[in-house]
C-alpha atoms as a PDB file:
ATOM      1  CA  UNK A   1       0.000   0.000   0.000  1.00  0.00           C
ATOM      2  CA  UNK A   2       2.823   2.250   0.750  1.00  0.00           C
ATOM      3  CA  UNK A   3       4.595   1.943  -2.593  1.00  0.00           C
ATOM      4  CA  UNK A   4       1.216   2.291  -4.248  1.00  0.00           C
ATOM      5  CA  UNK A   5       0.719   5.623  -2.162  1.00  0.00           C
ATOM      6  CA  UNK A   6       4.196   6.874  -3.057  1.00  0.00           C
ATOM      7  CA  UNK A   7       3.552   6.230  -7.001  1.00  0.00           C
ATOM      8  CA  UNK A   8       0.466   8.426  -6.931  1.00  0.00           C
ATOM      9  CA  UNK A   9       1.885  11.075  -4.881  1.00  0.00           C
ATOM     10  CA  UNK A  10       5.150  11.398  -7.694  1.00  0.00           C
ATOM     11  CA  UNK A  11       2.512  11.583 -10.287  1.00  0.00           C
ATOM     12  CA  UNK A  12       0.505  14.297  -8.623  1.00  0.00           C
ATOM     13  CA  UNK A  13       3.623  16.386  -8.100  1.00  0.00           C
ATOM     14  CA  UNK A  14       4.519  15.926 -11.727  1.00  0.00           C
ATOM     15  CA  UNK A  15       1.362  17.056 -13.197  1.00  0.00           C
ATOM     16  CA  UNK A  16       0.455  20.208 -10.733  1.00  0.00           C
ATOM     17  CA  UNK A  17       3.386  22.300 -12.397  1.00  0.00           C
ATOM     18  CA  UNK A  18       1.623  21.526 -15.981  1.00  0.00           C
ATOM     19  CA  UNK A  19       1.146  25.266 -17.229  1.00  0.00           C
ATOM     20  CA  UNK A  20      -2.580  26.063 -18.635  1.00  0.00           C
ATOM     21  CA  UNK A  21      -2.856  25.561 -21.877  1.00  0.00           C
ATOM     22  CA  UNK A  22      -3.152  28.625 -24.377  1.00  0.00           C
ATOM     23  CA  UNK A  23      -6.829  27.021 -25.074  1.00  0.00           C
ATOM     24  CA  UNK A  24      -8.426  25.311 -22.797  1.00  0.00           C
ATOM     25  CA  UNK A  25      -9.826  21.504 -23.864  1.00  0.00           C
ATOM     26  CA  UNK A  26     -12.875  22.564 -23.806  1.00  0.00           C
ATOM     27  CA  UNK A  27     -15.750  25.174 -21.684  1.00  0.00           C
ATOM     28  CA  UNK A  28     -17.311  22.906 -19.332  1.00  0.00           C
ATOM     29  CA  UNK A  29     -20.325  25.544 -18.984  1.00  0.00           C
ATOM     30  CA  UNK A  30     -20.694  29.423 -19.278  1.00  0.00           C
ATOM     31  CA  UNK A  31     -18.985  29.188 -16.332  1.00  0.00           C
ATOM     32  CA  UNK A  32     -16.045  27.008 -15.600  1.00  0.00           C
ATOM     33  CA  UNK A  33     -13.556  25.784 -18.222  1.00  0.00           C
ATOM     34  CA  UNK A  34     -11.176  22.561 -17.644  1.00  0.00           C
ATOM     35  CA  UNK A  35      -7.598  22.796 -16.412  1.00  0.00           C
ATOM     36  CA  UNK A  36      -5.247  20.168 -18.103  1.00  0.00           C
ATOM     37  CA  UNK A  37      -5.918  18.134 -15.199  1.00  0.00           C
ATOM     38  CA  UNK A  38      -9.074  18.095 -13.054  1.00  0.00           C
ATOM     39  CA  UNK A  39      -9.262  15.401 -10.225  1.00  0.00           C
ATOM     40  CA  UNK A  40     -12.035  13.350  -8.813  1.00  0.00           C
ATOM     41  CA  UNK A  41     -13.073  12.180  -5.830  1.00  0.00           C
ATOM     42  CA  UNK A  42     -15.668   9.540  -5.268  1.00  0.00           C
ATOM     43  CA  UNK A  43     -17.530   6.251  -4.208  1.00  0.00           C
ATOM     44  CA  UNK A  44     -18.888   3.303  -5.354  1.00  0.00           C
ATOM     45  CA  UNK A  45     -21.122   0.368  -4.185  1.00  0.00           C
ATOM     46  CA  UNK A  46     -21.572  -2.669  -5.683  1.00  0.00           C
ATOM     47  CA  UNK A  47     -21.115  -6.710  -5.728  1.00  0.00           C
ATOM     48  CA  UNK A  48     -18.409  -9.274  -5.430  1.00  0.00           C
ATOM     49  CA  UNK A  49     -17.677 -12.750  -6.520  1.00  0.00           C
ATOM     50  CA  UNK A  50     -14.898 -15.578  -7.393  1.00  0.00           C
ATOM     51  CA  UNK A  51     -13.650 -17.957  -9.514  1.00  0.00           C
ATOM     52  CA  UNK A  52     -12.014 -20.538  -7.521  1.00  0.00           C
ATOM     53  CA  UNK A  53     -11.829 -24.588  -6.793  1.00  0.00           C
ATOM     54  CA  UNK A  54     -15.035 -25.245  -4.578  1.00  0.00           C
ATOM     55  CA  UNK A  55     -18.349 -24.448  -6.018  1.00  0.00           C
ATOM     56  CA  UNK A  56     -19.172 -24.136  -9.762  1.00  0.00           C
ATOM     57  CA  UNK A  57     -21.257 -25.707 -12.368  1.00  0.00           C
ATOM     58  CA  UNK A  58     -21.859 -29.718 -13.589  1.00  0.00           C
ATOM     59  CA  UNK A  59     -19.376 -31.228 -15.308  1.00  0.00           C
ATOM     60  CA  UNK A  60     -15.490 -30.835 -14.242  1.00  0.00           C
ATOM     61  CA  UNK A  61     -13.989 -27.679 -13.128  1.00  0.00           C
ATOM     62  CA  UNK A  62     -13.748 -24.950 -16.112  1.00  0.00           C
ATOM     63  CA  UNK A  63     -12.422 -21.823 -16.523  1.00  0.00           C
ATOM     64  CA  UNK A  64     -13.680 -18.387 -16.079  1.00  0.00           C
ATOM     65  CA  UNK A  65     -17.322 -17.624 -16.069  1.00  0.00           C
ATOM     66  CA  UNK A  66     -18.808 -20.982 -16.881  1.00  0.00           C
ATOM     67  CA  UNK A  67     -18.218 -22.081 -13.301  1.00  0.00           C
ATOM     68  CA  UNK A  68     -19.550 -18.946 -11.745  1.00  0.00           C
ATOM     69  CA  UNK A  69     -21.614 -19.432  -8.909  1.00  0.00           C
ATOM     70  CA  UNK A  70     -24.084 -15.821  -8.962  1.00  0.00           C
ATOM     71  CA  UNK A  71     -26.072 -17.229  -5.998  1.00  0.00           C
ATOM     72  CA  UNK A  72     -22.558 -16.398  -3.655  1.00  0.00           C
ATOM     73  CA  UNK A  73     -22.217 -12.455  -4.780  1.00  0.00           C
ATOM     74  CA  UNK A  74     -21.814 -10.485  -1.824  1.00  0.00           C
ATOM     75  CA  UNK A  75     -21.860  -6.875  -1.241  1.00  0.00           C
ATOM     76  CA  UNK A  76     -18.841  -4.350  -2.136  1.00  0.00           C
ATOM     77  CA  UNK A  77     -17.847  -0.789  -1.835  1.00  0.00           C
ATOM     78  CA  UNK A  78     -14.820   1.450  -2.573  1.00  0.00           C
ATOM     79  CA  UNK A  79     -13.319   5.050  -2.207  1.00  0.00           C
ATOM     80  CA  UNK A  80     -11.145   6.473  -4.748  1.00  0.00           C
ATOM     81  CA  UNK A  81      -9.182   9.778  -5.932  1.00  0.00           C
ATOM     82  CA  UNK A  82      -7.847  10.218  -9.551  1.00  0.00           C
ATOM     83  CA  UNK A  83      -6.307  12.805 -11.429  1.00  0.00           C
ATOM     84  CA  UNK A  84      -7.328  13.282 -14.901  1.00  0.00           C
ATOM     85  CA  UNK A  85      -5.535  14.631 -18.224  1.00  0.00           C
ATOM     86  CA  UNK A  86      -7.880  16.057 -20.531  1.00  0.00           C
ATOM     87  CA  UNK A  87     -10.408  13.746 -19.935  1.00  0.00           C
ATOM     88  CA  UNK A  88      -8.242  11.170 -21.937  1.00  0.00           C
ATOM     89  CA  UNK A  89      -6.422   9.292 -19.543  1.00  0.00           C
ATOM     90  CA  UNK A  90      -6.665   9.182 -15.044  1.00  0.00           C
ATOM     91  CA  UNK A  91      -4.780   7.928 -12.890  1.00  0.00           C
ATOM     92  CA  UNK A  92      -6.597   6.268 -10.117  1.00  0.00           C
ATOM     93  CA  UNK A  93      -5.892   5.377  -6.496  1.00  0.00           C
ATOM     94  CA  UNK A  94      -8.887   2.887  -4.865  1.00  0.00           C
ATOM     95  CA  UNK A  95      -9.562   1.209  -2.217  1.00  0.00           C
ATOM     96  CA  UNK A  96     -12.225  -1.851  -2.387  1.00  0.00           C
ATOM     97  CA  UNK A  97     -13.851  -3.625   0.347  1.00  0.00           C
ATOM     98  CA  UNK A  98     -15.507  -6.594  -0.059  1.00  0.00           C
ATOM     99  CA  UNK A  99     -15.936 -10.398   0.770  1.00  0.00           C
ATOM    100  CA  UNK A 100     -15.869 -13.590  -1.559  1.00  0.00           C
ATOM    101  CA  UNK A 101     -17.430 -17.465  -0.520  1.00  0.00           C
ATOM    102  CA  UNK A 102     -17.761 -20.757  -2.141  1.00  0.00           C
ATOM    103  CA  UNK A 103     -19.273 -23.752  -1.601  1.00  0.00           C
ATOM    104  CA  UNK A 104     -19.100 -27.463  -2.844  1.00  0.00           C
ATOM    105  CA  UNK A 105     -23.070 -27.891  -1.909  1.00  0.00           C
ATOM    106  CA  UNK A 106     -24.032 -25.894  -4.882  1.00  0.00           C
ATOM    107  CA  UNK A 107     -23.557 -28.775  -6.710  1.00  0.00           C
ATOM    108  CA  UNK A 108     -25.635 -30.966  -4.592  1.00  0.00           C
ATOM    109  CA  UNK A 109     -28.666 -31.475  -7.603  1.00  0.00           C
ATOM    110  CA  UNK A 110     -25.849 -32.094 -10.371  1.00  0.00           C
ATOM    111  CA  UNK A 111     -23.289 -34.150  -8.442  1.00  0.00           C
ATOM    112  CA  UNK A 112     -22.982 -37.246 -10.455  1.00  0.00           C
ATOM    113  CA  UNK A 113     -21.814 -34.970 -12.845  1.00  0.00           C
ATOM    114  CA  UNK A 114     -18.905 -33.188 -11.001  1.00  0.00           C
ATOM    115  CA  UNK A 115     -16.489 -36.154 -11.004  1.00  0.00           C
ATOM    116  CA  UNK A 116     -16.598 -35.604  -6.872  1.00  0.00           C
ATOM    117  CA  UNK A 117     -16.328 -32.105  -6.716  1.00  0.00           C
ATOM    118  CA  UNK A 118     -19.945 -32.146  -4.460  1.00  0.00           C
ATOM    119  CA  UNK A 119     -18.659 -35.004  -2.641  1.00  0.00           C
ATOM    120  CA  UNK A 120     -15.698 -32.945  -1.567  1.00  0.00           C
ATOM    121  CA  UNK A 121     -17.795 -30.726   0.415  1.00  0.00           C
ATOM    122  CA  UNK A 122     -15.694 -28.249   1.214  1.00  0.00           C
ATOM    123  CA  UNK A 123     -16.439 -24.614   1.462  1.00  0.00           C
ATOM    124  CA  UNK A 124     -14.873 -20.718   2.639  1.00  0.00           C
ATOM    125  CA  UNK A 125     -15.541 -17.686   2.461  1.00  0.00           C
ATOM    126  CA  UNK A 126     -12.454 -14.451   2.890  1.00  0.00           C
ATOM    127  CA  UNK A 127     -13.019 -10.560   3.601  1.00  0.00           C
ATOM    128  CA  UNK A 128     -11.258  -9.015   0.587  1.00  0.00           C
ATOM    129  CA  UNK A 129      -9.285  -5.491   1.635  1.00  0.00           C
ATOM    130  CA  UNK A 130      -8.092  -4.607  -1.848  1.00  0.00           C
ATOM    131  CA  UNK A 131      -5.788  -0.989  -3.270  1.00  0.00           C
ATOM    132  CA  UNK A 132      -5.124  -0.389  -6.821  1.00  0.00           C
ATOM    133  CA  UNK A 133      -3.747   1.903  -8.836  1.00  0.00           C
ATOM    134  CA  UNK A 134      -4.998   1.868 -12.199  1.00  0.00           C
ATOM    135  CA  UNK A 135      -4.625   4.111 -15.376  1.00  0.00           C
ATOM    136  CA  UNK A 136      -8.046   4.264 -17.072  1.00  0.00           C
ATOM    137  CA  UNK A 137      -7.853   5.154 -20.918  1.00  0.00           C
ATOM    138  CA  UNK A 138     -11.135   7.128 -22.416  1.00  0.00           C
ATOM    139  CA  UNK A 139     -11.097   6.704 -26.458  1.00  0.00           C
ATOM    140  CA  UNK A 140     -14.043   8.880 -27.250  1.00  0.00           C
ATOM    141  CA  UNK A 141     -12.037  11.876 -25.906  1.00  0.00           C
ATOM    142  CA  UNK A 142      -8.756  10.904 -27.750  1.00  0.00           C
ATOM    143  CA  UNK A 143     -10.511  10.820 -31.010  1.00  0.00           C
ATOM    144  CA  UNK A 144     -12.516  13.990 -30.290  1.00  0.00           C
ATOM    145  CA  UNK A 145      -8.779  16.168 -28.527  1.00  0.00           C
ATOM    146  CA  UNK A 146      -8.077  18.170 -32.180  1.00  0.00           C
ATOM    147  CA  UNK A 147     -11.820  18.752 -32.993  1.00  0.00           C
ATOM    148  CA  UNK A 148     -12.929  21.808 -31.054  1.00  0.00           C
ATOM    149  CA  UNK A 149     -15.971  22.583 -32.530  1.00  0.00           C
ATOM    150  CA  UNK A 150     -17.503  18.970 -31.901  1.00  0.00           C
ATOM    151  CA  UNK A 151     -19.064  18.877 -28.157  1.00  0.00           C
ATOM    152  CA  UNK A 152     -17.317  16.395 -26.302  1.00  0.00           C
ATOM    153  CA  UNK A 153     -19.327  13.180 -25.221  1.00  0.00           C
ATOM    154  CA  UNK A 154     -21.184  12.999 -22.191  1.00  0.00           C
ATOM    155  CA  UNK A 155     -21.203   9.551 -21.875  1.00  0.00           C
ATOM    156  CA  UNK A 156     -17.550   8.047 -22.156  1.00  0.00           C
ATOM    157  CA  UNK A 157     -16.648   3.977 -22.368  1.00  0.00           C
ATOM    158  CA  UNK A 158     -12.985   3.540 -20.720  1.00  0.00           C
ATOM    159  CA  UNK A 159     -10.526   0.822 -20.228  1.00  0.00           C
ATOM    160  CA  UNK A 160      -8.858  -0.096 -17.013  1.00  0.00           C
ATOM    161  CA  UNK A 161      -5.436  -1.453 -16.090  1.00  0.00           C
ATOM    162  CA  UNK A 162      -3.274  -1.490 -13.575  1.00  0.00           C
ATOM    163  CA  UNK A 163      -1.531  -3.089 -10.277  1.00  0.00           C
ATOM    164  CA  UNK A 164      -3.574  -4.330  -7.041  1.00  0.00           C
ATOM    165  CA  UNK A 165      -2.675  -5.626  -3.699  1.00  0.00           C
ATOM    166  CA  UNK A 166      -5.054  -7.221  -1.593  1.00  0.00           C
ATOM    167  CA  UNK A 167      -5.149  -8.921   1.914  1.00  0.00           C
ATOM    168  CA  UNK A 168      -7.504 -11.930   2.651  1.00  0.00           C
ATOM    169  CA  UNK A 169      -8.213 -14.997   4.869  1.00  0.00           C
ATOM    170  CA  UNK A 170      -9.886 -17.873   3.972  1.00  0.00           C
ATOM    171  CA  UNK A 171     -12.202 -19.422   6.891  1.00  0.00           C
ATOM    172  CA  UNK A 172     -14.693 -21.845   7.629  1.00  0.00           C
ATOM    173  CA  UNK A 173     -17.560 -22.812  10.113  1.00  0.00           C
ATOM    174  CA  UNK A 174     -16.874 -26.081  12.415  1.00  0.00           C
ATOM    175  CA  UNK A 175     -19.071 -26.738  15.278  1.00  0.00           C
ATOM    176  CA  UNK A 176     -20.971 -23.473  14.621  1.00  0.00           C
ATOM    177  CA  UNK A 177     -17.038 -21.485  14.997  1.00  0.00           C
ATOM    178  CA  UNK A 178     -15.298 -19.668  12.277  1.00  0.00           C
ATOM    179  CA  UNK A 179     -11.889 -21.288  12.308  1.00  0.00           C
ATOM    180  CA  UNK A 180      -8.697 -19.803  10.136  1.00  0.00           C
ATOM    181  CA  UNK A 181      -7.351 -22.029   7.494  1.00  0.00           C
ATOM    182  CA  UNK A 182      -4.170 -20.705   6.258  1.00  0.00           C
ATOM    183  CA  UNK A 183      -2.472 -21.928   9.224  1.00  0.00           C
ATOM    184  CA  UNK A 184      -3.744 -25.604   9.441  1.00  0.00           C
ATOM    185  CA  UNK A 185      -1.782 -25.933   5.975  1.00  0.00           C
ATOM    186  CA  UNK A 186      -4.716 -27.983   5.018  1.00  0.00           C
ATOM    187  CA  UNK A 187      -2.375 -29.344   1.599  1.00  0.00           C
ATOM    188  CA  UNK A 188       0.392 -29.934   3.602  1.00  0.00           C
ATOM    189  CA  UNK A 189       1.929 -26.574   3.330  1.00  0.00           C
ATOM    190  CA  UNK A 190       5.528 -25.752   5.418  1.00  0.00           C
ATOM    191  CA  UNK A 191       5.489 -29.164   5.718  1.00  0.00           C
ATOM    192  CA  UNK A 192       8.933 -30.991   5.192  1.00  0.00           C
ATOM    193  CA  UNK A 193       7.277 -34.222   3.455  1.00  0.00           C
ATOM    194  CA  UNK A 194       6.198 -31.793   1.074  1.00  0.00           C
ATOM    195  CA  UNK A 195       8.794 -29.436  -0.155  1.00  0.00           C
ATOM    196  CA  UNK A 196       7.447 -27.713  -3.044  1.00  0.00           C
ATOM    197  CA  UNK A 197       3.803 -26.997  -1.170  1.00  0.00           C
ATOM    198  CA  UNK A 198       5.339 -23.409   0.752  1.00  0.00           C
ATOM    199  CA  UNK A 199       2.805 -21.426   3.283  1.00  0.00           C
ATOM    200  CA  UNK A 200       0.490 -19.228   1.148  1.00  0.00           C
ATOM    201  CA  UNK A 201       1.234 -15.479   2.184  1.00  0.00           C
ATOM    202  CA  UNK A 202      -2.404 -13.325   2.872  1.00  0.00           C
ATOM    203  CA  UNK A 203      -1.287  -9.924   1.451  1.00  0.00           C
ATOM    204  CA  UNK A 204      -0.458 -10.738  -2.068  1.00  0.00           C
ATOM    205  CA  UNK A 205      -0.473  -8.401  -5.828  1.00  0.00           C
ATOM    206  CA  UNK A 206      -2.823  -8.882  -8.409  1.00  0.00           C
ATOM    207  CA  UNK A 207      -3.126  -7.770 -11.741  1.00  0.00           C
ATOM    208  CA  UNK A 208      -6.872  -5.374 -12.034  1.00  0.00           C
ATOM    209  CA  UNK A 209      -8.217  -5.383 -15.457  1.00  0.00           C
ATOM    210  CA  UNK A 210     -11.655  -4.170 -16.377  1.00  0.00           C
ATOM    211  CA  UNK A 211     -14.221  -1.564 -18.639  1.00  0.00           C
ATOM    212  CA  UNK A 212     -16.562   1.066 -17.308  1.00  0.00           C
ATOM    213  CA  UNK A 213     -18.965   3.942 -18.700  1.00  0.00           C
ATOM    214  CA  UNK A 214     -18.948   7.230 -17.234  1.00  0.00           C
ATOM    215  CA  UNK A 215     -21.417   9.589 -17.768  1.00  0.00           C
ATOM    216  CA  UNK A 216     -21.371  13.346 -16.856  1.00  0.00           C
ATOM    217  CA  UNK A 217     -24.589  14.169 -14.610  1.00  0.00           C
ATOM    218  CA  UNK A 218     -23.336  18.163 -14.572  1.00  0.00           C
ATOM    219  CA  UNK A 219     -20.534  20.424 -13.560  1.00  0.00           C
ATOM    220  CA  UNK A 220     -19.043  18.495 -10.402  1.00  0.00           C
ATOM    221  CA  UNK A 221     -20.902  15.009 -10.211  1.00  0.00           C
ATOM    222  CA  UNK A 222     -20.326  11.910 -12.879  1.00  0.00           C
ATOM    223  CA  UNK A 223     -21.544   8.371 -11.995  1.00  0.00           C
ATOM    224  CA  UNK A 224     -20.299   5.395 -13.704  1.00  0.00           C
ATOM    225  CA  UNK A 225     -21.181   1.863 -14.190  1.00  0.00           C
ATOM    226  CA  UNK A 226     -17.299  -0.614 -13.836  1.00  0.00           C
ATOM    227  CA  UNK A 227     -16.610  -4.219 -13.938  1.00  0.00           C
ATOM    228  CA  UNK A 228     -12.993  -4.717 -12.607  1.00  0.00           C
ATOM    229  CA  UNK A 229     -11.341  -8.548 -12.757  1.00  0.00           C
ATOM    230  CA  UNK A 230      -8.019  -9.164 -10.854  1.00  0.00           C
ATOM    231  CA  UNK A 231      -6.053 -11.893 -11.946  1.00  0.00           C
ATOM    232  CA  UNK A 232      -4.469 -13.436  -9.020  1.00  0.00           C
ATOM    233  CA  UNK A 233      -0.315 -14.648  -8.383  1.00  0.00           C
ATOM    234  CA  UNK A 234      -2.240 -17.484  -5.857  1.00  0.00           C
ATOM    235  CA  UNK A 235      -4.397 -20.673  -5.855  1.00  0.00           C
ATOM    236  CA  UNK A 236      -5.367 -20.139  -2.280  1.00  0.00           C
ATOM    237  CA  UNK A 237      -7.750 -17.659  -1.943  1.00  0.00           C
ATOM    238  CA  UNK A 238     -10.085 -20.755  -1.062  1.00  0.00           C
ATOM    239  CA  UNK A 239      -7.231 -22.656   0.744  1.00  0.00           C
ATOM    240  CA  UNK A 240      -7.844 -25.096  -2.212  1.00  0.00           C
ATOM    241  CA  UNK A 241      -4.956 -26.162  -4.814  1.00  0.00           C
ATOM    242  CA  UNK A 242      -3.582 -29.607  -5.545  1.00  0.00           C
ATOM    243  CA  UNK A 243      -3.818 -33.288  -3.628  1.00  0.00           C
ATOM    244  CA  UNK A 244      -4.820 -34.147  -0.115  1.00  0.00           C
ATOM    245  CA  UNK A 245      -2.018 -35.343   1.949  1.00  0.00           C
ATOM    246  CA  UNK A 246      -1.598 -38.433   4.547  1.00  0.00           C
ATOM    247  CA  UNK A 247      -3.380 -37.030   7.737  1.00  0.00           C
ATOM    248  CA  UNK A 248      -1.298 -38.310  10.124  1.00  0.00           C
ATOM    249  CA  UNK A 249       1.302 -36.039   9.255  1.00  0.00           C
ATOM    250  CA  UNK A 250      -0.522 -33.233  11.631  1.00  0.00           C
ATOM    251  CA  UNK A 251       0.702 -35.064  14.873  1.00  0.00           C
ATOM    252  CA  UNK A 252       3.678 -34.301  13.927  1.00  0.00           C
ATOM    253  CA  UNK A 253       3.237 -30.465  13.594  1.00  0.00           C
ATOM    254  CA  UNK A 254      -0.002 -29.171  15.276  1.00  0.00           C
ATOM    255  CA  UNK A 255      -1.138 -30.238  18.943  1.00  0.00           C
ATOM    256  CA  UNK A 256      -4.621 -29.877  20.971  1.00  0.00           C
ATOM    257  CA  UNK A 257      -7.077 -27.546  19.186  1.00  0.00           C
ATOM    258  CA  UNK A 258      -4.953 -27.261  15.947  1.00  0.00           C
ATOM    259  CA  UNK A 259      -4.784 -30.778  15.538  1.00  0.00           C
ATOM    260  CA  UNK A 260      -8.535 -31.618  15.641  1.00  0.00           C
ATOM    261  CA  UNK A 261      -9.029 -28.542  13.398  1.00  0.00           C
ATOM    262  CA  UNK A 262      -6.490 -29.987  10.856  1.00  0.00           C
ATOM    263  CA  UNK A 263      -7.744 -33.566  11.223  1.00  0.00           C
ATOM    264  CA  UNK A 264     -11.326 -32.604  10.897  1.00  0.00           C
ATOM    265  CA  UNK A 265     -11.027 -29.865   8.286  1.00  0.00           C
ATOM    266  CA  UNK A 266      -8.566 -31.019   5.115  1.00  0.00           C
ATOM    267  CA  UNK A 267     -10.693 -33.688   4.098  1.00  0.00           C
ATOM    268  CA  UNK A 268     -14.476 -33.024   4.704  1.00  0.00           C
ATOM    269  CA  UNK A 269     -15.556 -35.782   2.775  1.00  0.00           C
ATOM    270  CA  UNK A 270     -16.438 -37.872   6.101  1.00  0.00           C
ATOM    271  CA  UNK A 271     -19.363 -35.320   6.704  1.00  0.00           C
ATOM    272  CA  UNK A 272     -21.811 -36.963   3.887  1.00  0.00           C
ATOM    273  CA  UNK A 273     -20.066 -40.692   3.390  1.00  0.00           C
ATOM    274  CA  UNK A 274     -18.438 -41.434   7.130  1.00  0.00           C
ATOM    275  CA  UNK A 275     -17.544 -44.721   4.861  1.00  0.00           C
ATOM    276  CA  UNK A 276     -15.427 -43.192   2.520  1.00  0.00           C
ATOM    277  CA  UNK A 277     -11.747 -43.339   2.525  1.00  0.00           C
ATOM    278  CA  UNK A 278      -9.287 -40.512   1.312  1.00  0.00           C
ATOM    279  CA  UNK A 279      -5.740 -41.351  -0.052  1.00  0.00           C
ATOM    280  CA  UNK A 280      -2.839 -39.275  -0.228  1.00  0.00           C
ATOM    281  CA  UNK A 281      -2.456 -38.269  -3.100  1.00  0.00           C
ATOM    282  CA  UNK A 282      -6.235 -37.832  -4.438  1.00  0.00           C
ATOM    283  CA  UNK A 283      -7.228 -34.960  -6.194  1.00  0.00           C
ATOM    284  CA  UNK A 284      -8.285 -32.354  -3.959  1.00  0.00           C
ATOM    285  CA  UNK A 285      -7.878 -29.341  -6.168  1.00  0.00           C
ATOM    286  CA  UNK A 286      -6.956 -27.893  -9.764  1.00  0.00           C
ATOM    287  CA  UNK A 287      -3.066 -26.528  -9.447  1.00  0.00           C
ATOM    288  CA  UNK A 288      -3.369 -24.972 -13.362  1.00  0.00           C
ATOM    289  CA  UNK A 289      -5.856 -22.124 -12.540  1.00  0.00           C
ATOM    290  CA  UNK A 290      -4.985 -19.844 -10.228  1.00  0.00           C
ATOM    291  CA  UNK A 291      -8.206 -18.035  -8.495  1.00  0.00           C
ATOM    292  CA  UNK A 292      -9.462 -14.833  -9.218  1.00  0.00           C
ATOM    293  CA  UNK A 293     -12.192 -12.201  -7.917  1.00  0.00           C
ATOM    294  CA  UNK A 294     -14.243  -9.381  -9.464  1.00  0.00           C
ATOM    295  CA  UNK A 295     -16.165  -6.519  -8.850  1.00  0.00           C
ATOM    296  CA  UNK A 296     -19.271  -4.927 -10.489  1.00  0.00           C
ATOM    297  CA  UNK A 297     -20.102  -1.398  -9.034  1.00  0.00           C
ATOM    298  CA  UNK A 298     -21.811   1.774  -9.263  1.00  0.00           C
ATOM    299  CA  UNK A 299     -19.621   5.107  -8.660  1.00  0.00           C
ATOM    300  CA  UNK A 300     -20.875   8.509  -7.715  1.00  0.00           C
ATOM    301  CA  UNK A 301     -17.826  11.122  -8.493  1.00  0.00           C
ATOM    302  CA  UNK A 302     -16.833  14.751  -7.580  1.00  0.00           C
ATOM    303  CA  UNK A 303     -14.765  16.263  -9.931  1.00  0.00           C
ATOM    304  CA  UNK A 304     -12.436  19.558  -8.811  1.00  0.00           C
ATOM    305  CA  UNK A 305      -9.995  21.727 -10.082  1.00  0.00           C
ATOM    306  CA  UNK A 306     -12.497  23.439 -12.840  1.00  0.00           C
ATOM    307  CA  UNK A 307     -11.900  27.211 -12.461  1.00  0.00           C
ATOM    308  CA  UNK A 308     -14.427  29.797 -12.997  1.00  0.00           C
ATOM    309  CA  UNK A 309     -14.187  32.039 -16.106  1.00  0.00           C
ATOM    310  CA  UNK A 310     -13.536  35.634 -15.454  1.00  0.00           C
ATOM    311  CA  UNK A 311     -15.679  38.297 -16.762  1.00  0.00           C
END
């Protein structure tokens, strides 16, 4: 968060000095024209989802929408401040707050489909604290800069890029308690008998991509309709990844409450078949997808640093 804070505050100091242009991009009104750069400040609500192992549709796991579960959107909100070049380009600092669940008893009317996916039966949910800067890109101005005499568009369609980096922590209800799972390394993770699976880290980057509209409502206030996807560096947001490991291996590590937790939580298949049997090794996730999370919202802005022309 620092860094990101430090990047925007180099770019604000490098665009205050910009001198006025000789003409203006355009009057707003009769009674403010546009600086160079105008900033915004504003707020958005909205809803939040994931793409990750538990959950999904029939069939095995797939990528991207098609195992979308819309039934687990939860609510969202942000803050955010950008600065803004001639309406073409902004550079935008946000903040996004927000939560994300899944659960493998979605798929409890198509489960002899889902290769054992519903007989899994495992499930999370993670508060999502997420800060981006992102550089949003507004064509309709670009093609319109050199022509002076055409109005510019009130509504403008924008792309958005950038860099994220969000905290979370996957959890899940046992005995009618929220328990952490990061630390009960649920795949074996930090464990020595399994070198390659490291401890996940809950403050990670991501990689924000995503399209809005924004539509000018009058002098100060916009609002704007944005759907934002960040591409994650992880496969744990759902604590979920690769193979289930021997379970006796936790005696070794964990003692007294942490134990049982371990024991009781890493395989969950027990809770509908008590009969069944897990090996080590069995498939208990999909290691060549990393997760993912979006956000659809509606913003409310305030744009400053208009000045009023002087009669």
């Amino acid at each position: 968060m620092r860094k990101i804070t430090i990047l925007f505050g180099i770019f604000i100091m490098l665009i205050l000095p910009v001198n006025k242009a000789s003409a203006q991009y355009y009057f707003y009104d009769t009674k403010y024209y546009d600086n160079p750069v105008t900033f915004e400040l504003g707020a958005s609500i909205g809803a939040m989802n994931c793409l990750s192992d538990i959950g999904g549709n029939k069939g095995i796991g797939k990528k991207f929408v098609k195992d979308l579960n819309l039934g687990k959107t939860q609510f969202a909100g942000s803050i955010y401040l950008s600065a803004m070049y001639q309406y073409m380009f902004a550079l935008r600092l946000e903040a996004t707050f927000g939560q994300v669940t899944a659960d493998d008893k979605v798929l409890k009317k198509v489960a002899p489909s889902t290769w054992g996916r519903y007989e899994r039966n495992l499930n999370f949910k993670s508060k999502i604290t997420d800060f981006m800067l992102g550089l949003e890109i507004h064509p309709l101005y670009i093609f319109n800069k050199n022509n002076e005499d055409k109005e510019p568009p009130l509504f403008s369609p924008y792309l958005l890029a950038g860099v994220g980096f969000f905290s979370f922590k996957p959890q899940t209800t046992l005995g009618g308690k929220t328990v952490d799972l990061q630390p009960l390394s649920t795949e074996g993770q930090g464990f020595a008998e399994y070198p390659n699976r490291k401890p996940y880290n809950l403050n990670q980057l991501n990689i924000p991509l995503g399209l809005g509209i924004k539509y000018d409502l009058g002098t100060s206030l916009n609002i704007r309709a944005e759907f934002v996807y960040r591409t994650l560096m992880t496969d744990y947001l759902d604590d979920v990844s690769s193979e289930y490991i021997d379970p006796t291996l936790y005696s070794n590590y964990f003692t007294g409450a942490k134990l049982a937790n371990a024991l009781l939580l890493n395989d969950r298949q027990y809770e509908l078949t008590p009969s069944h049997i897990t090996n080590a090794g069995d498939q208990r996730g999909n290691t060549k997808n990393n997760d993912a999370y979006f956000t659809f919202n509606l913003k409310i802005g305030y744009t400053f640093g208009r000045e009023k022309v002087r009669r």
